[in-house]
Protein backbone atom coordinates (compact mmCIF):
# COMPACT_ATOMS: atom_id res chain seq x y z
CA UNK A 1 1.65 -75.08 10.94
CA UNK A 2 -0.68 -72.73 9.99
CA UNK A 3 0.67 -69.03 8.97
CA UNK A 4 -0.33 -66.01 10.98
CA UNK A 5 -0.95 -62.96 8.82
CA UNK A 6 -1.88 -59.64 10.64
CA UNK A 7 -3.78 -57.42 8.43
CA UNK A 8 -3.19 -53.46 8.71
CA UNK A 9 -6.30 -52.19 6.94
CA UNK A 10 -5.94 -48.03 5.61
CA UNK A 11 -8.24 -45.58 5.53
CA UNK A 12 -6.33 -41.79 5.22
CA UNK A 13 -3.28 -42.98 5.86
CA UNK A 14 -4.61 -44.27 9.23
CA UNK A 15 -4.39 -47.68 10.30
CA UNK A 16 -8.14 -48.48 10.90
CA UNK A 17 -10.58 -51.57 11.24
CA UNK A 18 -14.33 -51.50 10.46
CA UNK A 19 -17.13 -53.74 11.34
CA UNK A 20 -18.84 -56.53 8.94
CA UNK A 21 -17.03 -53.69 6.01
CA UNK A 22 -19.20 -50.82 7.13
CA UNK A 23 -17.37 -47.64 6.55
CA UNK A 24 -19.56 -46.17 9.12
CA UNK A 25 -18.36 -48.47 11.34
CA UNK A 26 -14.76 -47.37 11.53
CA UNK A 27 -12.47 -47.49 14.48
CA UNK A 28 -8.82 -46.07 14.29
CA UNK A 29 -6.41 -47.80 15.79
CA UNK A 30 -3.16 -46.07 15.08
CA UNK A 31 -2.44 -43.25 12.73
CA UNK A 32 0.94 -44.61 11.83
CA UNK A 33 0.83 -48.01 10.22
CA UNK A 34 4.60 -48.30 10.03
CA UNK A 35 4.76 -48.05 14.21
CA UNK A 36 2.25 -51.20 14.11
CA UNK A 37 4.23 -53.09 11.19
CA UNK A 38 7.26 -52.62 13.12
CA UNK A 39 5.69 -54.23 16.27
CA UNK A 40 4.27 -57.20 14.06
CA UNK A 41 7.95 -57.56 13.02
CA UNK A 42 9.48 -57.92 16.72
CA UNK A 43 7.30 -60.12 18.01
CA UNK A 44 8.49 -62.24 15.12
CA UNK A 45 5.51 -61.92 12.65
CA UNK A 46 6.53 -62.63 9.14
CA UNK A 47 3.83 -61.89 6.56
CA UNK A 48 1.50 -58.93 6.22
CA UNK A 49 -1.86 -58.17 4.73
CA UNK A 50 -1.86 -54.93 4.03
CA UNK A 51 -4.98 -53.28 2.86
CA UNK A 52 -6.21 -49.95 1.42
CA UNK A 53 -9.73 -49.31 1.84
CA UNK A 54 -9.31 -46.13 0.08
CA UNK A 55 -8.16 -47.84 -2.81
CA UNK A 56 -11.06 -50.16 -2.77
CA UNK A 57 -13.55 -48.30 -1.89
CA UNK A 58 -12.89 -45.61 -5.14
CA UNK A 59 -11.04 -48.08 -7.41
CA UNK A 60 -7.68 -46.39 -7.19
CA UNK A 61 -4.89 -46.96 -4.84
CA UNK A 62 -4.67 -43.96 -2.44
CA UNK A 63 -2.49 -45.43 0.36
CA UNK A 64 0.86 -46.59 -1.74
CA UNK A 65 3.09 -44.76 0.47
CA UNK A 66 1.90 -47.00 3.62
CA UNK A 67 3.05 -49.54 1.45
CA UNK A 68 6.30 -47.55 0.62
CA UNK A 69 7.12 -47.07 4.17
CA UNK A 70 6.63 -50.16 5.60
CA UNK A 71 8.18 -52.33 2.93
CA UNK A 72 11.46 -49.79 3.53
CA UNK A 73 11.83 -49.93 7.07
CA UNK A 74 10.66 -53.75 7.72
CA UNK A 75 11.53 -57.18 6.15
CA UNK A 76 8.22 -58.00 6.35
CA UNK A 77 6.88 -59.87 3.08
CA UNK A 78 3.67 -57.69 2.65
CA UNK A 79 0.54 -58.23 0.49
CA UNK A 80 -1.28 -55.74 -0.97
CA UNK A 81 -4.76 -55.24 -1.69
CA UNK A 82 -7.38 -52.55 -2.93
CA UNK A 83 -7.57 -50.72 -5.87
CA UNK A 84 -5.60 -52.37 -8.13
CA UNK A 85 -6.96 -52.19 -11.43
CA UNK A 86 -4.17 -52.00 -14.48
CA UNK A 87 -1.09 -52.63 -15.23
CA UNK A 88 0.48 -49.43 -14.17
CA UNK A 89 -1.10 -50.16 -10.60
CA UNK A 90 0.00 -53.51 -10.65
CA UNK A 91 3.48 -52.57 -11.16
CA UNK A 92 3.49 -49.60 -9.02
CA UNK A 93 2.41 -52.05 -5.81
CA UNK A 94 5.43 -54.22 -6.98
CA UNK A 95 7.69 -51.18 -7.21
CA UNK A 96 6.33 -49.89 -4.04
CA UNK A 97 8.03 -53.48 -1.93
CA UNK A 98 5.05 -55.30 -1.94
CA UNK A 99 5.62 -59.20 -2.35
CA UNK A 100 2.20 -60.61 -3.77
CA UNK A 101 -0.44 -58.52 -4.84
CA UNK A 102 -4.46 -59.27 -3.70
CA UNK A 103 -6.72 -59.10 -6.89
CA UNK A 104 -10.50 -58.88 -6.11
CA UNK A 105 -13.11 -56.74 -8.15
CA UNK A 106 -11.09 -57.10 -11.15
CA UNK A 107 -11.28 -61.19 -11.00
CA UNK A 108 -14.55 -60.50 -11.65
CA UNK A 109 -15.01 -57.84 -13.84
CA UNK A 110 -12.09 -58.07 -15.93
CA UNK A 111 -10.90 -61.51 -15.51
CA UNK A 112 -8.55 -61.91 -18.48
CA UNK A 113 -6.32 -59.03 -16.65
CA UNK A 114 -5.98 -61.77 -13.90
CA UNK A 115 -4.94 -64.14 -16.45
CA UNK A 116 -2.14 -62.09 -17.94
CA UNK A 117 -0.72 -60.68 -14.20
CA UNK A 118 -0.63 -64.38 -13.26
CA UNK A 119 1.39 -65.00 -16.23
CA UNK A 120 3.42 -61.96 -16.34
CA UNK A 121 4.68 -62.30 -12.15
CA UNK A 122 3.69 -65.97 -11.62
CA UNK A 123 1.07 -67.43 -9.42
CA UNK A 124 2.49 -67.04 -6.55
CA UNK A 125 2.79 -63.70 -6.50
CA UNK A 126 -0.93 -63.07 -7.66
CA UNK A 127 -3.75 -63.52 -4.71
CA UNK A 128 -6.98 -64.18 -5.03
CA UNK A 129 -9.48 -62.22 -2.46
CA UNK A 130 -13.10 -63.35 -2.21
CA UNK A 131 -15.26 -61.52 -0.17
CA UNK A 132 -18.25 -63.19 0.72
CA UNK A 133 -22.18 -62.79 2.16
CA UNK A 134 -24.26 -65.61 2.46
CA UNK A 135 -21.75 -67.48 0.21
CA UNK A 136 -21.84 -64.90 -2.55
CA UNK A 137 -19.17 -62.66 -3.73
CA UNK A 138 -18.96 -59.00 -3.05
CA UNK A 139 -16.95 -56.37 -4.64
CA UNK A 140 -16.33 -52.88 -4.33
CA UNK A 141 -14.49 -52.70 -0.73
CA UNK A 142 -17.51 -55.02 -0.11
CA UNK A 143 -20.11 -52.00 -1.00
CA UNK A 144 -21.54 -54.15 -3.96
CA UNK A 145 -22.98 -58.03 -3.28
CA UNK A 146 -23.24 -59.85 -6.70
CA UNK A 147 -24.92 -63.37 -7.67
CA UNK A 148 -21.74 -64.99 -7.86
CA UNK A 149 -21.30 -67.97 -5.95
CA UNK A 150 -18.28 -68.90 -4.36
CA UNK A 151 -17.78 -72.35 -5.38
CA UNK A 152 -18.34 -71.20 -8.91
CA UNK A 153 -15.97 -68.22 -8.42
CA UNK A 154 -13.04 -70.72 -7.18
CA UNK A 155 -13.93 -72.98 -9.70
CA UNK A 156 -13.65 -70.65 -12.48
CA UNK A 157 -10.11 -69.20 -11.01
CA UNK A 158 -8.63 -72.17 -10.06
CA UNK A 159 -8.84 -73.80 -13.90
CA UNK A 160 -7.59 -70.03 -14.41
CA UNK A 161 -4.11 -71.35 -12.18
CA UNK A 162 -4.64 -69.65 -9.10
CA UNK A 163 -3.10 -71.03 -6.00
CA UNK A 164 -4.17 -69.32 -3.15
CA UNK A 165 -7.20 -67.92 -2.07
CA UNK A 166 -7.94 -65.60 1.04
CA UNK A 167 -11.73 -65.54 1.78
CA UNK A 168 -13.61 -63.46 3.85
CA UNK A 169 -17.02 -64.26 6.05
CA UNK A 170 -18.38 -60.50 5.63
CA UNK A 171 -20.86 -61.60 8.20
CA UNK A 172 -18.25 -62.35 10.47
CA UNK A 173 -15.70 -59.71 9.94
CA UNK A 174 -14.81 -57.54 12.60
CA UNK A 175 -17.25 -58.63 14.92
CA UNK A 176 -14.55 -61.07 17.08
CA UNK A 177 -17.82 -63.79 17.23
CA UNK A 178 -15.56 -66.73 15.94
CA UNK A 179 -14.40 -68.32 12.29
CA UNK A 180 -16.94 -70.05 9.61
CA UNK A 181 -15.18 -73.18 9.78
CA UNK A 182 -18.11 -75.11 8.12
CA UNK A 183 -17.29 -72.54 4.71
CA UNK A 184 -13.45 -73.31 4.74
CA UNK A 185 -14.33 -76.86 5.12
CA UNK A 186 -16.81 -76.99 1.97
CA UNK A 187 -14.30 -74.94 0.03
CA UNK A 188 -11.51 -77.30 0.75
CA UNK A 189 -13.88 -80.52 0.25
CA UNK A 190 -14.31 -79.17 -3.12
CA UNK A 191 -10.97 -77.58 -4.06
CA UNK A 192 -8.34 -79.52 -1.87
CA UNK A 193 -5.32 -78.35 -3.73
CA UNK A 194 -5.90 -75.12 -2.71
CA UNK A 195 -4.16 -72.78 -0.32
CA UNK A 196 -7.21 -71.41 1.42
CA UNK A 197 -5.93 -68.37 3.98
CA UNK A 198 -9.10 -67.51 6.34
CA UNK A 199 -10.30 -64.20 7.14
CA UNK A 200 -12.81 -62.51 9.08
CA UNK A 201 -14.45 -63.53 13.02
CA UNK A 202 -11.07 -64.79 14.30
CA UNK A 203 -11.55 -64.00 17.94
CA UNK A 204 -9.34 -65.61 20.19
CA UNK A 205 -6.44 -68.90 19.69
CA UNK A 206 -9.02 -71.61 20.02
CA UNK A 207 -10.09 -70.08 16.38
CA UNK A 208 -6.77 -70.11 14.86
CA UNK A 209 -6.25 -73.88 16.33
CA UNK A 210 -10.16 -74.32 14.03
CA UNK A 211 -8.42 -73.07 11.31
CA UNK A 212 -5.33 -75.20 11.30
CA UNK A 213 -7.34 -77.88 11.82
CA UNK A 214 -9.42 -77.45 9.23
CA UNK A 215 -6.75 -77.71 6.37
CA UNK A 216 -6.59 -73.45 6.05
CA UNK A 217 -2.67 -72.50 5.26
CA UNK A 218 -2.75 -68.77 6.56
CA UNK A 219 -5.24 -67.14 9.09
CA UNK A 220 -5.29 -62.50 8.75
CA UNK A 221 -6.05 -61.34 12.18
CA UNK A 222 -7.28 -57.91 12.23
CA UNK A 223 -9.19 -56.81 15.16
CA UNK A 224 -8.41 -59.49 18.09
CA UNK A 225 -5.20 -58.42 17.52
CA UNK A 226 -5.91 -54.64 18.22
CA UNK A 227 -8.54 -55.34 20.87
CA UNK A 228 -6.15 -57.36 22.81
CA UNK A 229 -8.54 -60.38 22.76
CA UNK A 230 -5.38 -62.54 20.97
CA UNK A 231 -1.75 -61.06 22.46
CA UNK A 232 1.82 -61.42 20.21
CA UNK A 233 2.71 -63.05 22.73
CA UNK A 234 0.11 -65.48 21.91
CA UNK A 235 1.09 -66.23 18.51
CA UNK A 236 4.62 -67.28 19.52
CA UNK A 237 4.00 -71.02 19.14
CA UNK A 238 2.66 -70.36 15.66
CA UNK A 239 5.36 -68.11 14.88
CA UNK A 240 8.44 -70.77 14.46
């Protein structure tokens, strides 16, 4: 069964969600991301992608006491992404309750840091976020497209010992116009050991069922979610 992973993106402290990662494009959804977690966590939700686009976006976390509060008052095992860039950060996101830590930007720009975190906490605990346009990797809260590929990317990371990979269709993101099942399924012709968790387009349950079908282990759901296209209730088949 595939594994349902709301994310709770973070801009100010706000829980927010933008549109194909423009930061013009920003829509708040709640200004207390603990009153969402909380709700993810009744409805039986496990996991949580937690994001801060703050942190991202400047290259320094900004939003570690979201992370604080919800790993405190929820048993959910939360993920956390954006801005982490040393060790101290590393750590501090560990301190802070996080289970498994998303490394992006610095996979690429410093990826011998990725090496030693993955050998310092384990692989498991170390994710591996590629954000991608036209099947290229960008970086920088998505602000900065590279000439990466992402075959080469995986390729490069997975002889590095990652495990699991969450990519994201930029194109796609927050725009609730359907998955790019024909990327996940080139990724996972080429890599199929990996654990490939899909991100970005998922618009209603006939996506997630794609997904699963596909060979992804995890699907984030960000805006269906908040728009209402995809209920909790929905998820409860997914969620045993």
């Amino acid at each position: 069964m595939i594994e349902i992973i709301p994310a709770i993106d973070i801009i100010d402290g706000k829980c927010v969600r933008l549109s194909q990662g423009d930061f013009a494009r920003k829509t708040i959804y709640n200004e207390d991301p603990l009153t969402v977690a909380k709700q993810f966590e009744k409805a039986g939700i496990k996991r949580l992608h937690l994001v801060d686009l703050d942190g991202a976006r400047h290259g320094k976390i900004k939003n570690l006491k979201v992370l604080k509060s919800i790993a405190n008052n929820t048993k959910l095992k939360i993920d956390f992404g954006g801005g982490i860039k040393t060790d101290d950060d590393i750590e501090s996101v560990f301190d802070a309750g996080a289970m498994m830590a998303t490394i992006g930007s610095i996979a690429v720009k410093h990826p011998e840091l990725l090496v030693t975190w993955m050998k310092q906490y384990g692989a498991k605990k170390i994710l591996l976020g590629a954000d991608v346009k036209n099947e290229r990797l960008a970086i920088g809260g998505w602000l900065k497209q590279t000439n990466i590929g992402i075959y080469e990317f995986i390729d490069r990371n997975v002889k590095r010992g990652v495990e699991t990979l969450f990519c994201t269709d930029i194109a796609k993101d927050g725009m609730l116009k359907g998955v790019s099942a024909h990327l996940y399924s080139r990724i996972l012709l080429r890599f199929p050991g990996l654990n490939l968790i899909a991100s970005g387009g998922v618009s209603s349950i006939d996506d997630i069922n794609i997904l699963q079908r596909t060979g992804c282990k995890g699907v984030i759901i960000g805006k269906a979610l908040y728009e209402g296209n995809i209920t909790l209730k929905d998820l409860k088949p997914y969620l045993k």
